[in-house]
Protein backbone atom coordinates (compact mmCIF):
# COMPACT_ATOMS: atom_id res chain seq x y z
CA UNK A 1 0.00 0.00 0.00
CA UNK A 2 1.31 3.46 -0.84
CA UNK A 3 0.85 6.76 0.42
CA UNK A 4 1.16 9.76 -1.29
CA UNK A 5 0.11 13.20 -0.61
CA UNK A 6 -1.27 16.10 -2.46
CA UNK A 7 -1.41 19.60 -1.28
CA UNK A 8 -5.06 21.53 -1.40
CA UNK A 9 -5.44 25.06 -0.72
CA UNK A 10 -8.44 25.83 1.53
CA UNK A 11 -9.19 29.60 0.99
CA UNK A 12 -11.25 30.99 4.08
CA UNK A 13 -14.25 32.55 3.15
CA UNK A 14 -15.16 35.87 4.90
CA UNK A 15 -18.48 34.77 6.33
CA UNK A 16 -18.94 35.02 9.94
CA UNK A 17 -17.59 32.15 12.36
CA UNK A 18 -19.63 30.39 14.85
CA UNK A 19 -18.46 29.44 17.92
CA UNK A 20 -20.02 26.53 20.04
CA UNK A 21 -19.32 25.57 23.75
CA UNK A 22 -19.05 22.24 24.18
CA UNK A 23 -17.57 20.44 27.60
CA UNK A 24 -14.78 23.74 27.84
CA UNK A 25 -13.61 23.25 24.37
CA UNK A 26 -14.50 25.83 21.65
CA UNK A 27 -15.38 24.50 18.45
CA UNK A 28 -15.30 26.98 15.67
CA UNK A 29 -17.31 26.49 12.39
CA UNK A 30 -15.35 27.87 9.06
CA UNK A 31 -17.17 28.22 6.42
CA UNK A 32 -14.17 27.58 3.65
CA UNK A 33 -13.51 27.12 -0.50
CA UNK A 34 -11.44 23.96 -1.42
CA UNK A 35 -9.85 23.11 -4.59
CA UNK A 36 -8.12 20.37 -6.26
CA UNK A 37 -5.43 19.76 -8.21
CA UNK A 38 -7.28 20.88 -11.43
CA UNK A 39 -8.63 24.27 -9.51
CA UNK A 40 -12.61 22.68 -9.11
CA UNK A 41 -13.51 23.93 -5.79
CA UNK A 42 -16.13 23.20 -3.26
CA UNK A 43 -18.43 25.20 -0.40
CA UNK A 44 -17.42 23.61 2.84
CA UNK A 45 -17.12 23.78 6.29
CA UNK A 46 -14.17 23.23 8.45
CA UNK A 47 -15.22 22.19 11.89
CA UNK A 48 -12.23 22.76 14.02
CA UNK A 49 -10.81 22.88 17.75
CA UNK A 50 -8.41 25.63 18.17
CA UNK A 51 -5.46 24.33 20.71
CA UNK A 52 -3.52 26.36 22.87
CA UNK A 53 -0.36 26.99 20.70
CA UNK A 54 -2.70 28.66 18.33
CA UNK A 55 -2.83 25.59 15.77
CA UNK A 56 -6.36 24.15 14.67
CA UNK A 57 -7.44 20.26 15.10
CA UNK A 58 -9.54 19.63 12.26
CA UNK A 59 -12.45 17.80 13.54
CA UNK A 60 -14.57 17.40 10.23
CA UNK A 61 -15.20 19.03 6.87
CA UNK A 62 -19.19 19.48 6.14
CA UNK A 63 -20.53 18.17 4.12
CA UNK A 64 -19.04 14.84 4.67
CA UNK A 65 -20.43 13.13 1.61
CA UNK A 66 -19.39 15.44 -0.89
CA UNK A 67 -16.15 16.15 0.36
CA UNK A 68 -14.96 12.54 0.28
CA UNK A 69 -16.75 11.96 -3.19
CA UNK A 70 -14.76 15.78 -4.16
CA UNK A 71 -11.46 14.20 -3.04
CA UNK A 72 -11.81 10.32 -4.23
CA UNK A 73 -12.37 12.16 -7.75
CA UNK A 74 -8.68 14.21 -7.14
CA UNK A 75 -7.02 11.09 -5.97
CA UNK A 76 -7.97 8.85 -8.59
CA UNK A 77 -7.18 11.57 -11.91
CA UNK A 78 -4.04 12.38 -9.86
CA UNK A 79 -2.51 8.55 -8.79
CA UNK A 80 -5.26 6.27 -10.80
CA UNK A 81 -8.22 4.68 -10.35
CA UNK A 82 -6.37 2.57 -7.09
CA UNK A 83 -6.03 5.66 -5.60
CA UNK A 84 -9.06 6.96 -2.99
CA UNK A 85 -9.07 9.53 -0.15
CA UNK A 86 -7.62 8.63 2.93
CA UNK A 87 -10.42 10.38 5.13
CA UNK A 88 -9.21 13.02 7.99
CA UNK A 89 -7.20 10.79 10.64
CA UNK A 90 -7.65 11.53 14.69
CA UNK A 91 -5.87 14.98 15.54
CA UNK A 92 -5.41 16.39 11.54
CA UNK A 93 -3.57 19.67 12.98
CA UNK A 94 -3.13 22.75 10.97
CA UNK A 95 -0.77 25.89 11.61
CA UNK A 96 -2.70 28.24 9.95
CA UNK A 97 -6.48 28.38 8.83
CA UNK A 98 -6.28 28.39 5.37
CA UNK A 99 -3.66 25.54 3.96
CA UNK A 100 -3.85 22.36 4.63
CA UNK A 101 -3.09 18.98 2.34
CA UNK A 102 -5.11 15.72 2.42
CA UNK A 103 -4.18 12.12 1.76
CA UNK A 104 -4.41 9.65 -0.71
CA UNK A 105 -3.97 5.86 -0.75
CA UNK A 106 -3.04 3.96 -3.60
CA UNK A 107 -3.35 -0.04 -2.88
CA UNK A 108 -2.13 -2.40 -5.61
């Protein structure tokens, strides 16, 4: 099984963030544009978890459905039809708000 990684800019939309309370942990709801490799995009949301060093655990990306179906279709014109998205894994951490990459795997 091979790994291989593609880069995706998330541009942050300038639509207004809400913030939910939930057991002392501030969730923050991002409404965001993603785009593949060949510059299609997609309306999303990043539900995230800001941590104390000022990074961002990505909890999900809304809508779920769409977003996997948006990146399988990357994967496969990018690596082949092996190739699928690898799904957000437990604490996906980003530095900044508005870059982050996303994973395929290719199984042969």
């Amino acid at each position: 099984m091979k790994i291989k990684m593609l880069v995706v800019l998330a541009v942050a939309s300038m639509s207004t963030v809400s913030l939910a309370s939930e057991a002392s942990t501030v969730v923050i709801k991002k409404p965001t544009v993603i785009h593949d490799q060949q510059n299609r995009s997609l309306d999303v949301v990043q539900v995230m978890r800001e941590n104390l060093d000022g990074s961002f655990t990505i909890l999900k990306i809304e809508p779920e459905k769409e977003v996997i179906a948006f990146f399988n279709r990357a994967c496969k014109e990018e690596f082949g039809p092996d190739a699928k998205y690898m799904g957000l894994v437990d604490e996906t951490r980003i530095s900044a708000e508005t870059i982050y990459s996303y994973s395929c795997i290719e199984q042969h």
